[in-house]
PDB file of N, CA and C in Angstrom:
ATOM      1  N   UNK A   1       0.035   6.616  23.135  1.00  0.00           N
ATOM      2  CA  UNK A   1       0.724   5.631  23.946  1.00  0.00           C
ATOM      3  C   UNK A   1       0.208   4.234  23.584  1.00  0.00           C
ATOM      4  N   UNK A   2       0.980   3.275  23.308  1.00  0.00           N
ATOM      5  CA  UNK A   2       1.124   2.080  23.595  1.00  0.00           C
ATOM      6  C   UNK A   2       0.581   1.107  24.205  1.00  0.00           C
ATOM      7  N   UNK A   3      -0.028   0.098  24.622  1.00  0.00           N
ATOM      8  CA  UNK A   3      -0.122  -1.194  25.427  1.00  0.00           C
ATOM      9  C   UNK A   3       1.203  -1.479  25.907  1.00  0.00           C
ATOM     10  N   UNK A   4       1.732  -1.641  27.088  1.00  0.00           N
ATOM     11  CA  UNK A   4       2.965  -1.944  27.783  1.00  0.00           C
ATOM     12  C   UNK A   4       2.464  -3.964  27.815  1.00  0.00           C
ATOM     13  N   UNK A   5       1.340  -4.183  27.816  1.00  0.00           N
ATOM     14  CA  UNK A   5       1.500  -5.914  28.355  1.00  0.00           C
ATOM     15  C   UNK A   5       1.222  -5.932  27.132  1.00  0.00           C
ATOM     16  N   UNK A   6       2.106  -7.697  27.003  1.00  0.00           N
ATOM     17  CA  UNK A   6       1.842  -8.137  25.536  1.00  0.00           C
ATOM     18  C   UNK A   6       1.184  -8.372  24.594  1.00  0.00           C
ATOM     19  N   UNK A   7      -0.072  -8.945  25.882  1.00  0.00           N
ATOM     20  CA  UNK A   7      -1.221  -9.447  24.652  1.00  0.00           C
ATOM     21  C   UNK A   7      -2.073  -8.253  24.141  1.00  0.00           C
ATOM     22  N   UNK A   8      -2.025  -7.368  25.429  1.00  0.00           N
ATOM     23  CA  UNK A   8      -2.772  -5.906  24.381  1.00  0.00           C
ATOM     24  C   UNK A   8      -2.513  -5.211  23.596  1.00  0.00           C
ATOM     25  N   UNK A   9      -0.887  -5.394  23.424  1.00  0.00           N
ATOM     26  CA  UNK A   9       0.006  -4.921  22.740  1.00  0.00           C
ATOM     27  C   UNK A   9       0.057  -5.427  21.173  1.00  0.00           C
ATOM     28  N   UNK A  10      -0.378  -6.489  21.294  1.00  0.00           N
ATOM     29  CA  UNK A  10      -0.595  -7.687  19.957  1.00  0.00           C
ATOM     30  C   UNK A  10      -1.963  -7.262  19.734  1.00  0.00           C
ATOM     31  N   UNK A  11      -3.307  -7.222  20.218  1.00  0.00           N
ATOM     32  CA  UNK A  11      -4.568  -6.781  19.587  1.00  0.00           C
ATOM     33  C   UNK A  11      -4.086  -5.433  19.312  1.00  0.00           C
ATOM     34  N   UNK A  12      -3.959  -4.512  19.588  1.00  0.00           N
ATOM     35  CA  UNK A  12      -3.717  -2.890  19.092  1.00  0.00           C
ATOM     36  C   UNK A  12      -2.847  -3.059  17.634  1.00  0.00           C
ATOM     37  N   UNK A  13      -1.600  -3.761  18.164  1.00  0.00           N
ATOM     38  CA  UNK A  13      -0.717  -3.637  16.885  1.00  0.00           C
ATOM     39  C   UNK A  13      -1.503  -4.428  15.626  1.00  0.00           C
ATOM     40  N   UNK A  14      -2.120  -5.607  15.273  1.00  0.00           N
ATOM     41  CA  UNK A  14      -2.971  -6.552  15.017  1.00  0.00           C
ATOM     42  C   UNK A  14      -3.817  -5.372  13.865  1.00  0.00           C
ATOM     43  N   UNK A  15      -5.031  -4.628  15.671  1.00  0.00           N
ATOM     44  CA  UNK A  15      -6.081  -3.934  14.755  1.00  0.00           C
ATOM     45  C   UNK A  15      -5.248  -2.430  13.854  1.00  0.00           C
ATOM     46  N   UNK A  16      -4.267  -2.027  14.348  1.00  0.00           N
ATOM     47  CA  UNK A  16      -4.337  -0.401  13.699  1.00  0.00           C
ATOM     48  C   UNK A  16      -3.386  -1.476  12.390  1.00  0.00           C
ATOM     49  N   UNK A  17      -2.776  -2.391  12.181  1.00  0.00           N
ATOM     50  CA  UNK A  17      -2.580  -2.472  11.195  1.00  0.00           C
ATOM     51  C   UNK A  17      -3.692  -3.793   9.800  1.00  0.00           C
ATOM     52  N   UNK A  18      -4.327  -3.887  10.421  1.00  0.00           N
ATOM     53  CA  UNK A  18      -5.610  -4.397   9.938  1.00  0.00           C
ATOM     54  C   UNK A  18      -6.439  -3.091   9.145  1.00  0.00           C
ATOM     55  N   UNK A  19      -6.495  -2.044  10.090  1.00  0.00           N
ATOM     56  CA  UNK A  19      -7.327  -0.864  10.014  1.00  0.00           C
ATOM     57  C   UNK A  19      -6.947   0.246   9.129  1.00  0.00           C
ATOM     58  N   UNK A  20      -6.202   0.335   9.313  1.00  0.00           N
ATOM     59  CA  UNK A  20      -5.167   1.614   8.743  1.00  0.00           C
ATOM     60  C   UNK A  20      -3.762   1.749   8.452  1.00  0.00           C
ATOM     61  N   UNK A  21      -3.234   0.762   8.220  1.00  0.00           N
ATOM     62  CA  UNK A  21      -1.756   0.824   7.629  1.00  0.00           C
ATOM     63  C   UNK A  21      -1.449  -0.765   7.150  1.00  0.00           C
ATOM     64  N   UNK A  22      -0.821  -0.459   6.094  1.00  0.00           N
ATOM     65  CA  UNK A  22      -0.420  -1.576   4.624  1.00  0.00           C
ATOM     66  C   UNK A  22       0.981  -2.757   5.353  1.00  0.00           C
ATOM     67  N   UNK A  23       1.621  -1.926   6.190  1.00  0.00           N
ATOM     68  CA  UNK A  23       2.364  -2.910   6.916  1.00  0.00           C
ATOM     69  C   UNK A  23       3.064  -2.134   8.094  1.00  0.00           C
ATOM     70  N   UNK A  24       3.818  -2.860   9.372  1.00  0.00           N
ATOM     71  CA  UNK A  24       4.232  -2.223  10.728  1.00  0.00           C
ATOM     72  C   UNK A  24       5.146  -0.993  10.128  1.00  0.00           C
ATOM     73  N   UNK A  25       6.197  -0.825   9.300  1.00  0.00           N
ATOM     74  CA  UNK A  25       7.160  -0.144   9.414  1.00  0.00           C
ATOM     75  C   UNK A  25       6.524   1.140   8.781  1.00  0.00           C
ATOM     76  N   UNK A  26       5.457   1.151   8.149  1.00  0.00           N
ATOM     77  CA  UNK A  26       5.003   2.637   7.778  1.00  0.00           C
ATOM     78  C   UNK A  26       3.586   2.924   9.133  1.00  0.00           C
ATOM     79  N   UNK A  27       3.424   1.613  10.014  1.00  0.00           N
ATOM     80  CA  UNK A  27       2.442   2.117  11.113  1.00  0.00           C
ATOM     81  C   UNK A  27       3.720   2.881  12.241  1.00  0.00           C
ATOM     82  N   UNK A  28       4.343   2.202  12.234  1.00  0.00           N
ATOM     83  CA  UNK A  28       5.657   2.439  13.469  1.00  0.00           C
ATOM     84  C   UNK A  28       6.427   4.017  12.979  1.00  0.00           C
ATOM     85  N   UNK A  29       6.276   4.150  11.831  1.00  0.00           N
ATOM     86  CA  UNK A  29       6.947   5.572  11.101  1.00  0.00           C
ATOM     87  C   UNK A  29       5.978   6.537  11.777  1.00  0.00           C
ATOM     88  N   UNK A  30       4.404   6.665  11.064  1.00  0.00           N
ATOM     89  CA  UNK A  30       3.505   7.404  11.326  1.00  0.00           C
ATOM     90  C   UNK A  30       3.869   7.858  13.271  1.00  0.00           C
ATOM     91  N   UNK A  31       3.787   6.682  14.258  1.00  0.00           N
ATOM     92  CA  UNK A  31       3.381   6.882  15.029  1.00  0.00           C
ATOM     93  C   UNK A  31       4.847   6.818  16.098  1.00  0.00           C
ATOM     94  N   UNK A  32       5.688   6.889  15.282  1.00  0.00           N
ATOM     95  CA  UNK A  32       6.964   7.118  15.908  1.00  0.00           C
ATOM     96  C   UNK A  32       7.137   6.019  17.024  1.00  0.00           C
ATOM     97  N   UNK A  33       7.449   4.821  16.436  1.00  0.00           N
ATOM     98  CA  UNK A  33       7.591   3.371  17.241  1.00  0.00           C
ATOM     99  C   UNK A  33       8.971   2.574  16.731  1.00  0.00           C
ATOM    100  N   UNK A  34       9.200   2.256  17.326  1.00  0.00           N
ATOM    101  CA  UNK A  34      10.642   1.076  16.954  1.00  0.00           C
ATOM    102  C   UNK A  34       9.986  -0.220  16.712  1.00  0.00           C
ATOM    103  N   UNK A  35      10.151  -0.753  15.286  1.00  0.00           N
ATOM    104  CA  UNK A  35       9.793  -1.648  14.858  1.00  0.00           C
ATOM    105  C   UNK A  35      10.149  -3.127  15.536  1.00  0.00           C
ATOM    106  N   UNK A  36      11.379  -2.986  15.830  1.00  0.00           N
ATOM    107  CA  UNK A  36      12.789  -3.812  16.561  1.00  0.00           C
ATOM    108  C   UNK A  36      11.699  -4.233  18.117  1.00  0.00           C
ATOM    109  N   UNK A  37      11.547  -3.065  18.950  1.00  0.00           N
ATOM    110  CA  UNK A  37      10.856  -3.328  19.918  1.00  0.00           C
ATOM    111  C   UNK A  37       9.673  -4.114  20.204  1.00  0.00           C
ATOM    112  N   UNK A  38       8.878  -3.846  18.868  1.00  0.00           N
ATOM    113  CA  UNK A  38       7.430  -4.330  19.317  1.00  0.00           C
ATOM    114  C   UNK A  38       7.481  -5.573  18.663  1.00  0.00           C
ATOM    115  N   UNK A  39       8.690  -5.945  17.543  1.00  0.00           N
ATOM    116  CA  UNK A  39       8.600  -7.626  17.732  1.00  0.00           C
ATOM    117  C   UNK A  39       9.515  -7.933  18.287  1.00  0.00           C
ATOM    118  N   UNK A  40      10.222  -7.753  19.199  1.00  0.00           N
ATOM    119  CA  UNK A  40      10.888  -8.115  20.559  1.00  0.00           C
ATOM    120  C   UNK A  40      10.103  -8.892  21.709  1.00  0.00           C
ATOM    121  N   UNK A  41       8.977  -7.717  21.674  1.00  0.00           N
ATOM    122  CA  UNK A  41       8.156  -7.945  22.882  1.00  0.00           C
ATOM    123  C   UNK A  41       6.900  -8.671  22.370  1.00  0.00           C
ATOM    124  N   UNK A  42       6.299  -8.917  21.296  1.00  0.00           N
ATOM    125  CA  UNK A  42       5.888  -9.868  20.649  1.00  0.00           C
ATOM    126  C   UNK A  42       6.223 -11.212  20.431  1.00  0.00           C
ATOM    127  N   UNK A  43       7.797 -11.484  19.978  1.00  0.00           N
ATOM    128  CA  UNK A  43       8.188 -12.542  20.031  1.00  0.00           C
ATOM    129  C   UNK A  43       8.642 -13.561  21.594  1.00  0.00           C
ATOM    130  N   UNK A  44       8.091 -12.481  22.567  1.00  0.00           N
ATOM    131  CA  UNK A  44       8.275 -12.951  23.641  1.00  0.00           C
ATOM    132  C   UNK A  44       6.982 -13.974  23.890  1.00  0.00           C
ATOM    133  N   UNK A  45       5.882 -13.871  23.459  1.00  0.00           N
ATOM    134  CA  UNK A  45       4.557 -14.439  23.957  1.00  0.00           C
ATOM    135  C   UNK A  45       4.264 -15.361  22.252  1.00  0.00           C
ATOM    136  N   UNK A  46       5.222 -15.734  21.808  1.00  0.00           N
ATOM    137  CA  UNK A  46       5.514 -16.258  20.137  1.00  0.00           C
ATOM    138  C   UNK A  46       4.532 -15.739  19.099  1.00  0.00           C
ATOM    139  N   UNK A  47       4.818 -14.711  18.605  1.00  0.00           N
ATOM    140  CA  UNK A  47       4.601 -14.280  17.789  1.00  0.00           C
ATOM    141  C   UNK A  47       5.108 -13.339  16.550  1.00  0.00           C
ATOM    142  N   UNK A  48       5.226 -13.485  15.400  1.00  0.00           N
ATOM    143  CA  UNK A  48       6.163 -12.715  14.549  1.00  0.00           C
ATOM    144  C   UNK A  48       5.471 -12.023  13.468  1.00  0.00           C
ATOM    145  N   UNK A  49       5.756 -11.256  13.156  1.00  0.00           N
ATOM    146  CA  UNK A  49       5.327 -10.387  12.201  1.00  0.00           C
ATOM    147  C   UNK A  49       5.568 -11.271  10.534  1.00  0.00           C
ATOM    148  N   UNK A  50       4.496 -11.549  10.580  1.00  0.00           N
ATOM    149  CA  UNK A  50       4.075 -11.937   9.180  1.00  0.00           C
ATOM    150  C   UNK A  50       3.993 -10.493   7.295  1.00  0.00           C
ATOM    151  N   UNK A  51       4.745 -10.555   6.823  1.00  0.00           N
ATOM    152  CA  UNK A  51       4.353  -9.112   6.296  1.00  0.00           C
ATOM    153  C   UNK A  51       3.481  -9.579   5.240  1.00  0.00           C
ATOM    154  N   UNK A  52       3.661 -10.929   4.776  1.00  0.00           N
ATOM    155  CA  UNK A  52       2.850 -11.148   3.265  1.00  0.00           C
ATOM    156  C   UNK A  52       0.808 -10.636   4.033  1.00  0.00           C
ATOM    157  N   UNK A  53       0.519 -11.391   5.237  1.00  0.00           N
ATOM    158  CA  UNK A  53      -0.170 -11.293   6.090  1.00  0.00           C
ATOM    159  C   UNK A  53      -0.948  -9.497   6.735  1.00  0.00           C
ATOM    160  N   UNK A  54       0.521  -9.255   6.714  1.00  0.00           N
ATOM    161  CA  UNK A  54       0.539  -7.708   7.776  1.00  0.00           C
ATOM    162  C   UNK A  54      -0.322  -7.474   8.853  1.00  0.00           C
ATOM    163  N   UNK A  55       0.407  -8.950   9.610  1.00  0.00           N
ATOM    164  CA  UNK A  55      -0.060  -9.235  10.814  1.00  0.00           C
ATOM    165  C   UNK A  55       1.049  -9.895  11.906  1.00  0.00           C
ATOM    166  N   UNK A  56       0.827  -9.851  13.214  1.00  0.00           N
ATOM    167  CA  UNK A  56       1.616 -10.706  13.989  1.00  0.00           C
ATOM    168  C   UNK A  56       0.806 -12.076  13.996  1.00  0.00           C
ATOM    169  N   UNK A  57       1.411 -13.159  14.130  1.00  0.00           N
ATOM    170  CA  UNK A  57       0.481 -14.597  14.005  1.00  0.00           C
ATOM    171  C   UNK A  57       1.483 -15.559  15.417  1.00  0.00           C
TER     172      UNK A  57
END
């Protein structure tokens, strides 16, 4: 499961793809996530998925 609030939602997504995956759409595959969603709810608190990065900033 997930972080439902944003900003924890942004450190988790942040570290497991810091940690263990090359960019969101093969972390979101593995762990069965909608890519669409979590920068939805990311871009709510401004933040976007950077991929050169493979980070939200």
């Amino acid at each position: 499961m997930i972080p439902k609030d944003p900003v924890m939602l942004l450190s988790y997504v942040n570290t497991q793809l810091r940690n263990s995956y090359t960019s969101l759409s093969s972390m979101c595959e593995d762990k069965g996530l909608n890519p669409e969603e979590i920068k939805i709810k990311l871009a709510g608190i401004d933040y976007q998925y950077d991929r050169t990065r493979n980070q939200f900033v």
